[in-house]
Protein backbone atom coordinates (compact mmCIF):
# COMPACT_ATOMS: atom_id res chain seq x y z
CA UNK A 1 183.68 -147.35 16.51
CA UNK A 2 180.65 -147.31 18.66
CA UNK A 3 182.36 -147.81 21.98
CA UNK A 4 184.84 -144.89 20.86
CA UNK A 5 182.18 -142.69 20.36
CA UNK A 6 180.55 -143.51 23.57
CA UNK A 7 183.94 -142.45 24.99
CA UNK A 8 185.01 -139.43 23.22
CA UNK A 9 183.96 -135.92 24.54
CA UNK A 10 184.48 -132.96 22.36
CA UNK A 11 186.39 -130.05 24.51
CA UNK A 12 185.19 -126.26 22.83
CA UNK A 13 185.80 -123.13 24.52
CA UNK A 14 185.73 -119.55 23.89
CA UNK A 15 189.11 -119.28 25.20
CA UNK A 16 190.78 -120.85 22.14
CA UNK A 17 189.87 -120.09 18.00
CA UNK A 18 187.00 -121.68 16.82
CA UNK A 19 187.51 -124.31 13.78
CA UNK A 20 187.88 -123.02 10.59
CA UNK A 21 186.71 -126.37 9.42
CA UNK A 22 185.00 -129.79 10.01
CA UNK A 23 187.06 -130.83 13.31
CA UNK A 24 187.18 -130.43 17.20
CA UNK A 25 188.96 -127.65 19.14
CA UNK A 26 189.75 -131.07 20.95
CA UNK A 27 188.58 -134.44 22.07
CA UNK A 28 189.16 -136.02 24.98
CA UNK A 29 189.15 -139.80 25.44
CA UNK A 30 189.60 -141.24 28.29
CA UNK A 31 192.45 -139.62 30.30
CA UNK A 32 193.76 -138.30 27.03
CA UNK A 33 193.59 -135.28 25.65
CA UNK A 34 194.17 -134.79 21.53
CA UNK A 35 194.27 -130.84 21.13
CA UNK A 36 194.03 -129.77 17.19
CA UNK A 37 196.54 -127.71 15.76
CA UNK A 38 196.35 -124.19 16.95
CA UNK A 39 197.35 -121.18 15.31
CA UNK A 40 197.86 -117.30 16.26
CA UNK A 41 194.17 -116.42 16.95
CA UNK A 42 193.45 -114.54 19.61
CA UNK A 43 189.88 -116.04 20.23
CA UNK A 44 188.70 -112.94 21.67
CA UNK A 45 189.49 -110.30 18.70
CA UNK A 46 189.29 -113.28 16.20
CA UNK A 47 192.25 -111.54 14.46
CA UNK A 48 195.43 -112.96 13.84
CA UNK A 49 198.79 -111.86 16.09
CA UNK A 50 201.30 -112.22 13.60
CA UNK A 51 203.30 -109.04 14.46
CA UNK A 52 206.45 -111.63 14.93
CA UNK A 53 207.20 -115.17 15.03
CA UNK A 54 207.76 -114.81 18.93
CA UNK A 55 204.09 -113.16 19.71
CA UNK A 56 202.81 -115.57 17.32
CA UNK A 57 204.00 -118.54 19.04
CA UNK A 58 203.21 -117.29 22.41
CA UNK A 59 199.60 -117.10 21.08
CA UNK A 60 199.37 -120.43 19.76
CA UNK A 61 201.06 -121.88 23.20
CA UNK A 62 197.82 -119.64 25.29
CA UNK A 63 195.24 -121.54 22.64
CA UNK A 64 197.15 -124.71 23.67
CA UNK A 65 197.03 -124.22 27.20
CA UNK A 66 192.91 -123.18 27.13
CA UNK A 67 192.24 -125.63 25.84
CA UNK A 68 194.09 -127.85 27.75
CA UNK A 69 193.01 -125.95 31.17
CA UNK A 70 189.40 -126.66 30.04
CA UNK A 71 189.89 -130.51 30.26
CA UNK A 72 191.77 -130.02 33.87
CA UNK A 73 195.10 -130.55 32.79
CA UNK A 74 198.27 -128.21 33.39
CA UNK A 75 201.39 -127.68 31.01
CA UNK A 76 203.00 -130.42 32.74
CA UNK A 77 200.10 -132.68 31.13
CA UNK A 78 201.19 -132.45 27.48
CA UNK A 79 203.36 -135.56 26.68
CA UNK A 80 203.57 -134.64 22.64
CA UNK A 81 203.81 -131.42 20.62
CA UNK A 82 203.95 -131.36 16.81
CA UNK A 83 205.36 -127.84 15.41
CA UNK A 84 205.03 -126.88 12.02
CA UNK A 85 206.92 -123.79 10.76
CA UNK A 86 206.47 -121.96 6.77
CA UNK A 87 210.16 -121.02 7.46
CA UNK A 88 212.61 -123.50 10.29
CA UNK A 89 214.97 -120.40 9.83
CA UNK A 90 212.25 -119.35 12.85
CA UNK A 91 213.45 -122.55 14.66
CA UNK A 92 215.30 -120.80 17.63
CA UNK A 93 212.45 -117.70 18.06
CA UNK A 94 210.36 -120.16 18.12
CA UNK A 95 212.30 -122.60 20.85
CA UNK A 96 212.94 -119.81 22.78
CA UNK A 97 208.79 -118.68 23.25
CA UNK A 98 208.45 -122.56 23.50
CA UNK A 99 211.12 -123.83 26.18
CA UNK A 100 209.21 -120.88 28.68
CA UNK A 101 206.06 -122.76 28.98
CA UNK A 102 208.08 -126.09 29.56
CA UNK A 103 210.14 -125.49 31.84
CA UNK A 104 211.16 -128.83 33.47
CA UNK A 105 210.44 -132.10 31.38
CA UNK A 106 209.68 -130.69 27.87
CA UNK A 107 207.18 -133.13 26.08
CA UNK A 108 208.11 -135.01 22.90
CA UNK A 109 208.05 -133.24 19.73
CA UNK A 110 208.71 -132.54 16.19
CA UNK A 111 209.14 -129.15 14.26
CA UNK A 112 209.00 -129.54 10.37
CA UNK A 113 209.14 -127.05 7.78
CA UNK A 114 205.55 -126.64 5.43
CA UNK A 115 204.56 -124.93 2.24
CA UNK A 116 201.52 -123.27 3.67
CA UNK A 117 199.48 -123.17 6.84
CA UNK A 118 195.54 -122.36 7.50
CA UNK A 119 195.08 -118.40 6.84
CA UNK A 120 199.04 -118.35 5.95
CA UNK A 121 200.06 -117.92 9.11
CA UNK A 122 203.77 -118.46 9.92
CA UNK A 123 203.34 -121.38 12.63
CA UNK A 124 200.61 -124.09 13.99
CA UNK A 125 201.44 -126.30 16.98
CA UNK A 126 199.06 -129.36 18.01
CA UNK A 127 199.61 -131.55 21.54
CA UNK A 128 198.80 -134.70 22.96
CA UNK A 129 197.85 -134.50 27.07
CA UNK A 130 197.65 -137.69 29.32
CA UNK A 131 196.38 -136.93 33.33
């Protein structure tokens, strides 16, 4: 635990939302880069973009890629995504948002439908980066 600790280094910006609870905007470790679960923030109103699921998603994937900008890593960094949706009948709005920030080489990934999400928001989308 020690040595982890030693190795970890927390990654907080004012270019993504700030937790809403007891966790990291990110860590880094090593030459990995563990980005929480972001949702449609814009960090500079603080107010949610929820107009649609397509501006929401495009806000979530601009948190993502602060964040991971911040610990000198592109798009083409992220090896892992994790989606989770309050409705997968969003599934294609949400691909097609998605698929234009990957667009060679899309990273691993799930999408999964949940009952609720931070602030009810519609979607939240975490990563994994590796340099």
């Amino acid at each position: 635990m020690h040595k982890i600790t030693q190795l970890k280094k927390v990654i907080q910006i004012p270019g993504a939302p700030a937790p809403i609870g007891p966790y990291s905007q990110a860590i880094l470790v090593n030459d990995t880069l563990y980005v929480s679960g972001q949702i449609p923030v814009d960090p500079a109103s603080g107010q949610l973009v929820d107009e649609t699921i397509e501006a929401s998603t495009d806000q979530v994937m601009k948190n993502i890629l602060a964040l991971v900008n911040e610990a000198g890593m592109t798009v083409e960094n992220i090896v892992k995504c994790s989606i989770f949706l309050k409705d997968l009948g969003n599934f294609d709005r949400v691909n097609e948002i998605y698929a234009s920030y990957f667009r060679s080489l899309p990273p691993a990934r799930e999408t999964v439908q949940v009952a609720r999400l931070p602030k009810d928001v519609d979607i939240e989308i975490s990563c994994v980066a590796v340099k």
